[in-house]
Protein backbone atom coordinates (compact mmCIF):
# COMPACT_ATOMS: atom_id res chain seq x y z
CA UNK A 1 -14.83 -40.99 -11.55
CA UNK A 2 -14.05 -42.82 -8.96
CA UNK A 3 -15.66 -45.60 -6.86
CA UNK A 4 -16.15 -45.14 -3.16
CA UNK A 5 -14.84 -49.29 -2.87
CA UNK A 6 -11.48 -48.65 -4.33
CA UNK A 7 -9.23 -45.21 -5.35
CA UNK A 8 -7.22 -46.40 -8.58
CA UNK A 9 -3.74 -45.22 -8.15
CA UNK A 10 -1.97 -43.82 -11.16
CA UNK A 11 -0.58 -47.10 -11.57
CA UNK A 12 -4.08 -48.74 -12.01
CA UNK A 13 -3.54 -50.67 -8.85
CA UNK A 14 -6.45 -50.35 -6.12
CA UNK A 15 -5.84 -48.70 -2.79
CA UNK A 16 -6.85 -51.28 -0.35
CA UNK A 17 -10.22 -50.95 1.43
CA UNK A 18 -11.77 -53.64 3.67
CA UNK A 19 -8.57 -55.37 3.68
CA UNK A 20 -9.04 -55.99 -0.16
CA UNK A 21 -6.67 -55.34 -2.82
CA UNK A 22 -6.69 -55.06 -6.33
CA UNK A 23 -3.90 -55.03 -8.64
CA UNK A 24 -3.10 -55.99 -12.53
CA UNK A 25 -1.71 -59.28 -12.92
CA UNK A 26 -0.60 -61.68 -15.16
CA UNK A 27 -2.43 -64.77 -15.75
CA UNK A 28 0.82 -66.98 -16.10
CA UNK A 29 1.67 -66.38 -12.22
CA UNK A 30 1.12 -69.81 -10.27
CA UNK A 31 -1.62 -68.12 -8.21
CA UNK A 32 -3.73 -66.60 -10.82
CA UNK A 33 -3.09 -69.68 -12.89
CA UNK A 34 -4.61 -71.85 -10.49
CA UNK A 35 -7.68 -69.53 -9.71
CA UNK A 36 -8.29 -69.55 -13.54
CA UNK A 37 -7.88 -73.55 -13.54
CA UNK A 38 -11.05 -73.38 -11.09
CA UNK A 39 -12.70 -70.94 -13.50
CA UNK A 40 -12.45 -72.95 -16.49
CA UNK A 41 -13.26 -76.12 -14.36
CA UNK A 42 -16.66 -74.64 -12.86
CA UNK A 43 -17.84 -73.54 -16.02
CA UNK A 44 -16.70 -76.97 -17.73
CA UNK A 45 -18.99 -78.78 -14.38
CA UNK A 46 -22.03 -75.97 -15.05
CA UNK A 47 -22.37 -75.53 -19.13
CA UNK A 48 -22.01 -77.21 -22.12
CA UNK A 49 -18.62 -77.29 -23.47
CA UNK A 50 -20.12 -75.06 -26.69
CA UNK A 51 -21.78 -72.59 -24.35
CA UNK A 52 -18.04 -71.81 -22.07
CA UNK A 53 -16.80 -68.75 -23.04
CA UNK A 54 -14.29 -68.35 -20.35
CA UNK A 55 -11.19 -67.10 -21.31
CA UNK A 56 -7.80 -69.20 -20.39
CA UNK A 57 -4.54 -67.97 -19.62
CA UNK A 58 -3.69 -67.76 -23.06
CA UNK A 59 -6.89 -66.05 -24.01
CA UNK A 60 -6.42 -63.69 -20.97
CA UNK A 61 -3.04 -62.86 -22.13
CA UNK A 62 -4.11 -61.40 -25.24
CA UNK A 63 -3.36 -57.89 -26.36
CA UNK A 64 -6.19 -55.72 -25.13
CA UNK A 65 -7.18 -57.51 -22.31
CA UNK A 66 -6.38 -56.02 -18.78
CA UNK A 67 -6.57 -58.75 -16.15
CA UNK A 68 -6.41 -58.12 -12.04
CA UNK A 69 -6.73 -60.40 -9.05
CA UNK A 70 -7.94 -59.43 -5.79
CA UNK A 71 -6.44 -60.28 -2.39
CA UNK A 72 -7.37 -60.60 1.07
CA UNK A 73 -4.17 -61.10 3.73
CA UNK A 74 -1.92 -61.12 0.70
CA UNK A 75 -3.67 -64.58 -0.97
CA UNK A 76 -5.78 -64.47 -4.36
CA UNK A 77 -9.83 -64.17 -3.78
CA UNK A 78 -11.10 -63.17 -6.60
CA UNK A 79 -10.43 -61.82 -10.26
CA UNK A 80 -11.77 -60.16 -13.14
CA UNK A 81 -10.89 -58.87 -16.88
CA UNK A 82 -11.60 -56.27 -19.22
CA UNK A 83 -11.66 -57.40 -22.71
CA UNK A 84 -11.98 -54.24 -25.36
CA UNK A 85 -14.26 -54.97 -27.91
CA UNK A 86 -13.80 -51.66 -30.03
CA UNK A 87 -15.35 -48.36 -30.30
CA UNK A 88 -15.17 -47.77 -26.87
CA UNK A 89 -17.05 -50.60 -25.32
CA UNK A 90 -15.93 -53.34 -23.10
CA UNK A 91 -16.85 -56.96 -21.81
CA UNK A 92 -16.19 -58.24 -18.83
CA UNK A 93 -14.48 -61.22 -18.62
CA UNK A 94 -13.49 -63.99 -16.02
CA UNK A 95 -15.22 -63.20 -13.17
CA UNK A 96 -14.63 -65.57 -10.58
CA UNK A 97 -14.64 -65.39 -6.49
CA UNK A 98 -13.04 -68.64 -5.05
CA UNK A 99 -16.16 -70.93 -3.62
CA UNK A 100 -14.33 -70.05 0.20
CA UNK A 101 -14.20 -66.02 -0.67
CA UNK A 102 -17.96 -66.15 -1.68
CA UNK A 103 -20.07 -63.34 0.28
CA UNK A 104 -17.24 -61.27 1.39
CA UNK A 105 -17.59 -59.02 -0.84
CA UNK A 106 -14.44 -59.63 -2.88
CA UNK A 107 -16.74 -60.39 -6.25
CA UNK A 108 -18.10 -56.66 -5.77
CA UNK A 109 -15.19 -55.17 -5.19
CA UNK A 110 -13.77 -56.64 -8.08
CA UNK A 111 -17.24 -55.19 -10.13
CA UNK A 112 -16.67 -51.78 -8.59
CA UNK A 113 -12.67 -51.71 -9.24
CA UNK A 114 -13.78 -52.51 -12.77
CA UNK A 115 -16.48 -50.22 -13.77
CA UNK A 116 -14.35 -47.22 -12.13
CA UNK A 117 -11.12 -48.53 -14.18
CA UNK A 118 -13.84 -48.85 -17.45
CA UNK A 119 -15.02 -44.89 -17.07
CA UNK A 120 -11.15 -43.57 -16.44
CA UNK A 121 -10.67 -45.22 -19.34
CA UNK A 122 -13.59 -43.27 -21.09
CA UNK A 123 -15.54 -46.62 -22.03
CA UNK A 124 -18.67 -46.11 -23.54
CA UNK A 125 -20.43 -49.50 -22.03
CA UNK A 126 -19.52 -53.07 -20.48
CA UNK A 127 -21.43 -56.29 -21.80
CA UNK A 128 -20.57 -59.56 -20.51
CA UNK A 129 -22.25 -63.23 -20.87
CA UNK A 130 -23.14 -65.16 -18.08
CA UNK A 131 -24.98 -68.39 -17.19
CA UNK A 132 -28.48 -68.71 -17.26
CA UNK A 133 -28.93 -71.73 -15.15
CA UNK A 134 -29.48 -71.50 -11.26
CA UNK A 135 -25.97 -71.55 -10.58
CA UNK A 136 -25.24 -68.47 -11.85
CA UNK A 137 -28.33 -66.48 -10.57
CA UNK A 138 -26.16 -64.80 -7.65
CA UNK A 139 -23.67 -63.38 -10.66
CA UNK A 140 -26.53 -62.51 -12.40
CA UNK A 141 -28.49 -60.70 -9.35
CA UNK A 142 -24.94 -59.05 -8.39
CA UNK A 143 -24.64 -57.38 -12.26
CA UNK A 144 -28.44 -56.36 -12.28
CA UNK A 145 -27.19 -54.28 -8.87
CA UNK A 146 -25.11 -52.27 -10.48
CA UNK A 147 -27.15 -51.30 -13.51
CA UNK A 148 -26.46 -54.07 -16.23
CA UNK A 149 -29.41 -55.62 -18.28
CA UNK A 150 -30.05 -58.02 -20.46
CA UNK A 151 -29.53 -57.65 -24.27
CA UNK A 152 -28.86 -60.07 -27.50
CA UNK A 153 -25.88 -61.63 -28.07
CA UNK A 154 -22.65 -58.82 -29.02
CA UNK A 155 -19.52 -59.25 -30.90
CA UNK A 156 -19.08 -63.33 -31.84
CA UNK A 157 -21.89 -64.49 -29.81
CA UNK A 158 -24.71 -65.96 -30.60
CA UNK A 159 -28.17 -67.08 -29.32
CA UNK A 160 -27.84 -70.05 -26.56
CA UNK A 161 -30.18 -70.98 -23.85
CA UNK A 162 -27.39 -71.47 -21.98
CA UNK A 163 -26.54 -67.42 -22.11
CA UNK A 164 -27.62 -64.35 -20.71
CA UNK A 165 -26.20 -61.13 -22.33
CA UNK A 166 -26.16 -57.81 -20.33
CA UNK A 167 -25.37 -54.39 -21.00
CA UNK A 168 -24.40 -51.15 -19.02
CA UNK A 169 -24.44 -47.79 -20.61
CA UNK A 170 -21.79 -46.35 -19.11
CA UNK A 171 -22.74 -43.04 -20.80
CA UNK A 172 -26.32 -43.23 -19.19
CA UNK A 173 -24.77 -44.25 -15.89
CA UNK A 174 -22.05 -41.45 -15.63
């Protein structure tokens, strides 16, 4: 199914709409590299070292994870992952929109070009940890839009006041 945002291309790339596009990458490129550098170092300034659970570019490079960066004018705005967790399910992983990018609408296109890749892909659900604190209310508001709620911890997680966990049946939402 796809998304009105984005057509995925047989190629899994993103046909450009409002002047973004979205496109696989590798996390060892000097522009994703850098964008993941701010990742890590936001959640380092916002959590509790035992509550990040941002993937690095080692972590991103892992077998089963599919990892894409959006772009504006050619330059990096945003990116996002897919981690498979088994059985069908998903979590979404390393969601970040550079501070500059913020309200453009390059986070939710990234969201949309992820969920559409997720169903193609026949996944069953998408769960994904988040912040609980203030700072990460606008992520949280932006996954409740699409459908996700909150549930307990999934895979190796496990209870932290410093977590939300959320959920989206993708077999409810198809």
């Amino acid at each position: 199914m796809a998304d009105p945002q984005h057509q995925i291309s047989p190629e899994g790339a993103s046909v450009p709409v409002s002047g973004i596009e979205i496109s696989p990458a590798s996390p060892a490129e000097p522009e994703a590299a850098a964008m993941i550098r701010r990742h890590l170092s936001q959640m380092a300034a916002q959590s509790p070292e035992d509550s990040c659970h941002a993937l690095d570019g080692s972590g991103l490079e892992e077998p089963g994870v599919q990892f894409f960066l959006a772009r504006r004018d050619g330059q990096a705005v945003a990116m996002g992952a897919l981690k498979s967790l088994g059985g069908g399910a998903r979590e979404l992983k390393s969601m970040h929109t550079l501070a500059e990018a913020r309200g453009s609408g390059a986070g939710r296109a990234m969201l949309d070009f992820l969920l559409a890749l997720a169903r193609r892909e026949n996944a069953t659900g998408i769960y994904l940890e988040t912040g609980s604190t203030d700072d990460y209310l606008p992520s949280r508001r932006l996954y409740e839009s699409f459908g996700f709620v909150q549930c307990g911890p999934f895979a190796d997680y496990g209870e932290d006041p410093w977590s939300v966990f959320m959920h989206l049946d993708l077999r409810a939402a198809a």
